[in-house]
N, C-alpha and C. Protein backbone atom coordinates (compact mmCIF):
# COMPACT_ATOMS: atom_id res chain seq x y z
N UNK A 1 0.80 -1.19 0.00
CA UNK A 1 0.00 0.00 0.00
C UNK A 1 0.84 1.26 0.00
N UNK A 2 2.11 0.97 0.39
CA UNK A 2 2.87 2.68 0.61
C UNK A 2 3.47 2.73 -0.61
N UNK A 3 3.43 1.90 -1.77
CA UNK A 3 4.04 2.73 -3.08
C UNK A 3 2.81 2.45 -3.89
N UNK A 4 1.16 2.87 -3.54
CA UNK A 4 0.31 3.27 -4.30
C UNK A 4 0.49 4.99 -4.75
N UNK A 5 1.18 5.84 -3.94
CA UNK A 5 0.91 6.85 -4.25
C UNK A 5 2.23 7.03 -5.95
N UNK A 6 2.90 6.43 -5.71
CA UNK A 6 4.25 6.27 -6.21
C UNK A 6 3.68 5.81 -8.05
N UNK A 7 2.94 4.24 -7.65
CA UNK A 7 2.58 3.82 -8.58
C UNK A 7 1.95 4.73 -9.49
N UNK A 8 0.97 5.06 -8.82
CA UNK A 8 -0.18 6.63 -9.97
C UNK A 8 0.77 7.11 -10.84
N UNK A 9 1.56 7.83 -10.01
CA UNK A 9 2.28 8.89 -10.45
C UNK A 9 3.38 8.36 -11.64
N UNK A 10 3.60 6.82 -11.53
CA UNK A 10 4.54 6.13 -12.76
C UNK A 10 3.37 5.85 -13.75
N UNK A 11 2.29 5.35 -13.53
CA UNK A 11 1.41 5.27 -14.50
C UNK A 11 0.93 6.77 -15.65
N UNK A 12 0.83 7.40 -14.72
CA UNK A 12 0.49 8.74 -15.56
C UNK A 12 1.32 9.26 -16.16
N UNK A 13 2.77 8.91 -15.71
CA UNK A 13 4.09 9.48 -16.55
C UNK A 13 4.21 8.75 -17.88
N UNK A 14 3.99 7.39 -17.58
CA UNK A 14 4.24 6.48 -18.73
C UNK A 14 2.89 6.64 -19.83
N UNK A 15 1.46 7.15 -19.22
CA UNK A 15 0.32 7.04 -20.20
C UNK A 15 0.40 8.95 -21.32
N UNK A 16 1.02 9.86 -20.28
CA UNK A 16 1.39 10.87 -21.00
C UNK A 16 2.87 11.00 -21.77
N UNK A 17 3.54 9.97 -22.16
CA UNK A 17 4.39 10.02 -22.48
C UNK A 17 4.65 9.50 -23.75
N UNK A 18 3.54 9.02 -23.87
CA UNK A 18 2.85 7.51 -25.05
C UNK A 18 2.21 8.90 -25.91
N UNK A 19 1.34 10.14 -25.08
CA UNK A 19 0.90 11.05 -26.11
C UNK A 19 1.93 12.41 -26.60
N UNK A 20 3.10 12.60 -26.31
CA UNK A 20 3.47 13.60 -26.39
C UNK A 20 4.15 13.21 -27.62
N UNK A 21 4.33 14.11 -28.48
CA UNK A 21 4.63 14.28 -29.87
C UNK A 21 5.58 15.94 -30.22
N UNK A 22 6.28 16.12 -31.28
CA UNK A 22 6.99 17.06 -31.67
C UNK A 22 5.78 18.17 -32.35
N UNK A 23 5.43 19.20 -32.09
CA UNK A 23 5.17 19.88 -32.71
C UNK A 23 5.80 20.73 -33.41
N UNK A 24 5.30 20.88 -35.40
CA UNK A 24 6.07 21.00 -36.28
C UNK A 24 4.74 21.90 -37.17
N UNK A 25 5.25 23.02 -36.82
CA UNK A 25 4.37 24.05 -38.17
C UNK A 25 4.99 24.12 -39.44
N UNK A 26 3.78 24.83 -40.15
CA UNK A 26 4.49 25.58 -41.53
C UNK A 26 4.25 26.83 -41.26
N UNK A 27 5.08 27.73 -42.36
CA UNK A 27 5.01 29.18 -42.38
C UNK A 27 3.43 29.30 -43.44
N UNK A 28 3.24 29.91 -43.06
CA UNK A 28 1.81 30.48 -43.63
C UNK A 28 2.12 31.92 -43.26
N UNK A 29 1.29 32.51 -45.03
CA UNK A 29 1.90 34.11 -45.27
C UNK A 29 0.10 34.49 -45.65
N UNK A 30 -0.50 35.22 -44.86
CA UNK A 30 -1.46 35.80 -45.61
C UNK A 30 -1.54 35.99 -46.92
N UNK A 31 -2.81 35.95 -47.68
CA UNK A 31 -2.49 36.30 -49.43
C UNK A 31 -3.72 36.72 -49.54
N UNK A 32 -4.14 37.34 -51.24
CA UNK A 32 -5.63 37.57 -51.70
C UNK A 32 -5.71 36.53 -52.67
N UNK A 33 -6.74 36.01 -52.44
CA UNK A 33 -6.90 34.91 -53.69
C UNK A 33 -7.82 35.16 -54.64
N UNK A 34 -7.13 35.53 -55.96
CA UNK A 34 -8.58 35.83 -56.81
C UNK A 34 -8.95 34.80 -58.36
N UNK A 35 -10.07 34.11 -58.29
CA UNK A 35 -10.88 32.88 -58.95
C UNK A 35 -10.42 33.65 -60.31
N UNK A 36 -9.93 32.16 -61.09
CA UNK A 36 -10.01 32.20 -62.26
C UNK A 36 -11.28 32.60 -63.13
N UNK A 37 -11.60 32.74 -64.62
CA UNK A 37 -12.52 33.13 -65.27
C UNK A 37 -12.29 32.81 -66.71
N UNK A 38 -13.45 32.19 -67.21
CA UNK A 38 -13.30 31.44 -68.76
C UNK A 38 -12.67 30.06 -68.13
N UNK A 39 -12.36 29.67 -69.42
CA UNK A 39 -11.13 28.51 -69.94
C UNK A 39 -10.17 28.50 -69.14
N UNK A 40 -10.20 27.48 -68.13
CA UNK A 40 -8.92 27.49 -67.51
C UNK A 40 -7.59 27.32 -68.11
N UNK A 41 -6.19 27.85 -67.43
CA UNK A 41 -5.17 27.40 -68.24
C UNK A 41 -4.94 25.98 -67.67
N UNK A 42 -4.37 24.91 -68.55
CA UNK A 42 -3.84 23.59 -68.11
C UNK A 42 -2.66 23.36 -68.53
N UNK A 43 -1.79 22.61 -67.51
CA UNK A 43 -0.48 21.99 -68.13
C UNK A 43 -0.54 19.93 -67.65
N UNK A 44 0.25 19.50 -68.18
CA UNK A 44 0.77 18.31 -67.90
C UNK A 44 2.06 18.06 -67.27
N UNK A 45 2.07 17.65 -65.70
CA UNK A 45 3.20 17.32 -64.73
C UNK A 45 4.09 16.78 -66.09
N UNK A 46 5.52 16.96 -66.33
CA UNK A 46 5.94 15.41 -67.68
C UNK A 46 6.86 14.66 -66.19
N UNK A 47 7.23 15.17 -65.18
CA UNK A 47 7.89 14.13 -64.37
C UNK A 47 7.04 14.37 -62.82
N UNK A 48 7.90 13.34 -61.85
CA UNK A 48 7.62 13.51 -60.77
C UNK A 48 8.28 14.83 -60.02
N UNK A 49 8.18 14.95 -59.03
CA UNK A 49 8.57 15.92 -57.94
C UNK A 49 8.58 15.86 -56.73
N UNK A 50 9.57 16.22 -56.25
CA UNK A 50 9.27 16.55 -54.34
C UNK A 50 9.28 17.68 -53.80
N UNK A 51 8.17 18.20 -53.41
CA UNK A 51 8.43 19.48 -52.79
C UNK A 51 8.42 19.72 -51.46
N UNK A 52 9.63 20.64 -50.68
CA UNK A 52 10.02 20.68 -49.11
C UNK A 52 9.26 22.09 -48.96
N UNK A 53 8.50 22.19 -47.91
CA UNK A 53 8.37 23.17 -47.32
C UNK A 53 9.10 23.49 -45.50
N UNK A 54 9.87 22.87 -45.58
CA UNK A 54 10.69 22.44 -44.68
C UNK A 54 10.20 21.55 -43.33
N UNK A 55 9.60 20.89 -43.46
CA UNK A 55 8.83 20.06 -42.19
C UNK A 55 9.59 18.80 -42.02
N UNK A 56 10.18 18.32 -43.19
CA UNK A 56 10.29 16.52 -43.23
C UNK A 56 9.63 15.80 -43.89
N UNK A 57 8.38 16.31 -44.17
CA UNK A 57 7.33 15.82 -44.89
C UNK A 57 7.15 16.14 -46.52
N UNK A 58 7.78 16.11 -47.27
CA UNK A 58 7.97 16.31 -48.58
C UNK A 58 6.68 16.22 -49.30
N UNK A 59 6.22 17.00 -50.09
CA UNK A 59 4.83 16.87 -51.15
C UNK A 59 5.28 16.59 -52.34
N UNK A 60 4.97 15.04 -52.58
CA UNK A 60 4.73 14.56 -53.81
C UNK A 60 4.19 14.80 -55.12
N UNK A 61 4.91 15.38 -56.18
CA UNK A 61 3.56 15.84 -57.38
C UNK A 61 4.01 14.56 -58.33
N UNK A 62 2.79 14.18 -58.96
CA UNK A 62 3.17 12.67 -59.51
C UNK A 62 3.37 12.85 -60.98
N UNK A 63 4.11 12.68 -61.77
CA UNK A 63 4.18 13.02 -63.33
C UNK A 63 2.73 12.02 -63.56
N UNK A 64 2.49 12.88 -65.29
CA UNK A 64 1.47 12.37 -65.74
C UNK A 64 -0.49 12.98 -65.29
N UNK A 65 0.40 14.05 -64.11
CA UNK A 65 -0.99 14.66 -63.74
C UNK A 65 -1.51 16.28 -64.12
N UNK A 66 -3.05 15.97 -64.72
CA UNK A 66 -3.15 17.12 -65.35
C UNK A 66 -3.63 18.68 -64.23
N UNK A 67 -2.82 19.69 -64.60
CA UNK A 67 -3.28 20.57 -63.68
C UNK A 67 -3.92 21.43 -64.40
N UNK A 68 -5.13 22.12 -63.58
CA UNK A 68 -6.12 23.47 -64.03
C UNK A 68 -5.52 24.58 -62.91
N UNK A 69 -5.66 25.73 -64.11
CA UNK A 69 -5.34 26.93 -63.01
C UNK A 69 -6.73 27.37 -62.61
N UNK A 70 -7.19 27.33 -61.26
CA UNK A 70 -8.20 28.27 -60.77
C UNK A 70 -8.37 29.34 -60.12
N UNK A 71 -7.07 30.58 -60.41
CA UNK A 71 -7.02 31.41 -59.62
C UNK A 71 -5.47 31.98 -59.86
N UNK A 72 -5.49 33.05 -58.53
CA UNK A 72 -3.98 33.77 -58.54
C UNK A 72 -3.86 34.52 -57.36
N UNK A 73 -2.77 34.43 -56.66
CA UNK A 73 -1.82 35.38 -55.70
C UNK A 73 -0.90 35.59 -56.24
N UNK A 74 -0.60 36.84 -55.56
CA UNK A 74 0.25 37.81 -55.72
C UNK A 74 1.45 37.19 -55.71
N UNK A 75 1.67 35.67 -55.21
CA UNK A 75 2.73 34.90 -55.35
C UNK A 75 2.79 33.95 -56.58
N UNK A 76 1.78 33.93 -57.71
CA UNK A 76 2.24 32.92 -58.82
C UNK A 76 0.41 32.56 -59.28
N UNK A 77 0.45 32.09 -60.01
CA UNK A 77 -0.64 31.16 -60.29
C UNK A 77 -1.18 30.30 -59.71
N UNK A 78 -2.91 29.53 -58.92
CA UNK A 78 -2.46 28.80 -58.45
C UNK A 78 -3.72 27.17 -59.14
N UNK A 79 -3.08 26.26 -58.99
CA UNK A 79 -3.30 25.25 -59.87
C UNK A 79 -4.11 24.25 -59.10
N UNK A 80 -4.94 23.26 -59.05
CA UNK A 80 -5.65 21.94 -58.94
C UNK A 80 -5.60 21.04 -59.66
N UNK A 81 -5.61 19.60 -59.30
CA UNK A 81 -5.21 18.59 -60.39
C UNK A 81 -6.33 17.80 -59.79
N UNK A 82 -7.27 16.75 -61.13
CA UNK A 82 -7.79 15.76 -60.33
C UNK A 82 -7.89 14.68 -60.19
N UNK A 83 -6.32 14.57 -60.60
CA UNK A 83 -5.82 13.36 -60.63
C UNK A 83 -5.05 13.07 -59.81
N UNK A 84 -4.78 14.50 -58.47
CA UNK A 84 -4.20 14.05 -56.75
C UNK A 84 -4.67 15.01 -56.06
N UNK A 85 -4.77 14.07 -54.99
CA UNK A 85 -5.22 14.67 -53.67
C UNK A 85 -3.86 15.42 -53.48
N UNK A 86 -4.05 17.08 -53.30
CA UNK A 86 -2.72 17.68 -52.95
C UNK A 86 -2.61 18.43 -51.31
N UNK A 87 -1.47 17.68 -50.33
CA UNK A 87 -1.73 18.16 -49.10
C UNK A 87 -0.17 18.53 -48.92
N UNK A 88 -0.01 19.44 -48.01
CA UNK A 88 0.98 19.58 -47.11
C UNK A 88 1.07 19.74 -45.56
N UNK A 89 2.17 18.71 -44.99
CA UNK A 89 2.11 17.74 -43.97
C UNK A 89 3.13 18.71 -43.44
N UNK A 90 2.73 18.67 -41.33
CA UNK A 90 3.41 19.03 -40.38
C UNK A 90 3.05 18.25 -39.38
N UNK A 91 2.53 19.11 -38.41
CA UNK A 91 1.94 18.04 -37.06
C UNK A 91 0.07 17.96 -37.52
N UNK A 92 -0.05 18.67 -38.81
CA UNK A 92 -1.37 18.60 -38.65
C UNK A 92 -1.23 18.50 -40.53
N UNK A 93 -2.22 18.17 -41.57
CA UNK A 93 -2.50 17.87 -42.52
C UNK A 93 -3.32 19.00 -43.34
N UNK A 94 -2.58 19.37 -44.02
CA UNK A 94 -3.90 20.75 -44.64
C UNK A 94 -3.61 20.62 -46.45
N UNK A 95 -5.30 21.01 -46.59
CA UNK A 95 -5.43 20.91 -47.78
C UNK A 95 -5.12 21.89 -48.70
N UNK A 96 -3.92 21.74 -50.34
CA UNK A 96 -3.51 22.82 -51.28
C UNK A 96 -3.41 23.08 -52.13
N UNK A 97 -3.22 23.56 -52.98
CA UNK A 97 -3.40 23.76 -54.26
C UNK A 97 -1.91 24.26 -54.74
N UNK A 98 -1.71 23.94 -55.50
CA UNK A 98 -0.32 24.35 -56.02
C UNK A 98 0.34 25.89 -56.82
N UNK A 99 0.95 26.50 -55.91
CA UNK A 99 1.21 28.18 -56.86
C UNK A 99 2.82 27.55 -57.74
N UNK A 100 2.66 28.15 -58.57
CA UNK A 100 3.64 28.52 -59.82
C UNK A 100 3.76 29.72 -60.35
N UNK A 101 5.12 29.88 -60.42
CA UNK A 101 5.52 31.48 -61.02
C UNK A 101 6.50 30.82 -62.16
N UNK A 102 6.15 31.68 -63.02
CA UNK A 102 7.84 31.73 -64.20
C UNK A 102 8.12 29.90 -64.28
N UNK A 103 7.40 29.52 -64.52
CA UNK A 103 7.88 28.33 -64.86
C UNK A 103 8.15 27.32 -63.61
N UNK A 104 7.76 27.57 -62.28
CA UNK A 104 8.81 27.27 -61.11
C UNK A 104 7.68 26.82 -60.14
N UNK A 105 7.49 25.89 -59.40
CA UNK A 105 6.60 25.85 -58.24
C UNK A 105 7.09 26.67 -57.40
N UNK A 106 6.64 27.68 -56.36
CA UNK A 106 7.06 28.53 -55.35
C UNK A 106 6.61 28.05 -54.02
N UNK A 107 5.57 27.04 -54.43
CA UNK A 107 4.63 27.06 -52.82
C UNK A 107 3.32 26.66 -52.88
N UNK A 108 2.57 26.47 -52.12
CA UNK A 108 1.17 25.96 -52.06
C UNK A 108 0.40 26.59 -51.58
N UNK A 109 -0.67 27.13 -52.01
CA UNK A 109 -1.92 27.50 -51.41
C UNK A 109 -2.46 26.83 -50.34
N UNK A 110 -2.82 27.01 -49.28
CA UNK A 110 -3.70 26.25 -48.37
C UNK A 110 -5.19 27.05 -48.51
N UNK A 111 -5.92 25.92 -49.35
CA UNK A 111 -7.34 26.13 -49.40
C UNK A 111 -8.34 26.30 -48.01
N UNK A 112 -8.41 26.07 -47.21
CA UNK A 112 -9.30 26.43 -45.81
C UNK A 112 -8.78 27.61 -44.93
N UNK A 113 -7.54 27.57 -45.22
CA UNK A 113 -6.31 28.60 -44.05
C UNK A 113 -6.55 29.81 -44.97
N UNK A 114 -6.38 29.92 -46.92
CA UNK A 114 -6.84 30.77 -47.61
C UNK A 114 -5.23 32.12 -47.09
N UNK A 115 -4.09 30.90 -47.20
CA UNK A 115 -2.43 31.68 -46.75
C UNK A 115 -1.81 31.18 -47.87
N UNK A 116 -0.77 31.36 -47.74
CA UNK A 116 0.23 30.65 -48.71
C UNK A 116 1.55 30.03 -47.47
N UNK A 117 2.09 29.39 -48.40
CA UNK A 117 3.24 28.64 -47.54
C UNK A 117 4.38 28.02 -49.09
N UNK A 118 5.40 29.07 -48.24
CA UNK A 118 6.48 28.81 -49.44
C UNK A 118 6.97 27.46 -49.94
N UNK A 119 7.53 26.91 -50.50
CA UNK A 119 8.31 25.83 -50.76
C UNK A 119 10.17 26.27 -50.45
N UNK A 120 10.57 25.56 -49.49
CA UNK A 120 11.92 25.53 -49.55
C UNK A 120 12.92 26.63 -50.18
N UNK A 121 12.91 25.70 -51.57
CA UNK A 121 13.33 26.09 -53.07
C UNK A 121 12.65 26.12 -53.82
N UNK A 122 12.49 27.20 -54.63
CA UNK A 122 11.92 27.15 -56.09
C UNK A 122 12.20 25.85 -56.85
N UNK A 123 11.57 25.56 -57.62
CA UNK A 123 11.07 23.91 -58.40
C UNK A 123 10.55 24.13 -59.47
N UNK A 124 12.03 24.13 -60.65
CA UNK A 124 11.15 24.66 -61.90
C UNK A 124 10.52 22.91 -62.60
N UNK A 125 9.64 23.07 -62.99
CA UNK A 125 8.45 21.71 -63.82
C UNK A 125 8.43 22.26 -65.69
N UNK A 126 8.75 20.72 -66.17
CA UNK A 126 8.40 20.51 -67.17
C UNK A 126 7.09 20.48 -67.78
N UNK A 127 6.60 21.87 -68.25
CA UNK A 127 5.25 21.80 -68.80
C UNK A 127 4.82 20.87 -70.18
């Protein structure tokens, strides 16, 4: 009975210890987002890609996938494909859309957050 108080206190260390995790943001930059109109522009991924926004978590763009532009910030064009689910990963999962400038991926839109979040490095793609 005299190392019940002891015990608790190892149990709760060991059951909060099982939940603690690294928390890992992205930079998110305010932006204006303004909707495409007419005919969207489209290109074709011709290869794969990895894109860092520095987390660890790299965003995959898969060659062979067709993108529509639906829109624009002040940071690039920004694109949808529906041929991938496009996310970028930290401690939490958010949904994006892909910006391009000059030939170059720059970064991703986050559609719900309605920010931008740079990429690493610029990433120029074979249209």
């Amino acid at each position: 009975m005299k190392f019940a108080p002891y015990a608790a206190t190892c149990a709760l260390v060991i059951v909060a210890s099982g939940c603690m995790f690294d928390v890992v943001s992205i930079t998110q930059k305010p932006t204006v987002f303004s909707a495409a109109s007419g005919t969207p522009e489209t290109f074709v991924l011709r290869e794969s890609h990895s894109i860092s926004i520095g987390t660890g978590f790299p965003t995959k763009l898969k060659a062979g996938t067709k993108w529509a532009k639906i829109g624009s910030i002040p940071e690039g064009l920004v694109f949808r494909s529906r041929d991938q689910v496009l996310t970028v990963e930290a401690s939490n999962i958010h949904e994006a859309a892909l910006v391009v400038d000059k030939g170059a991926v720059v970064g991703f839109y986050l559609v719900v957050e309605k920010t931008f979040c740079p990429a690493k490095q610029r990433e120029v793609i074979e249209q």
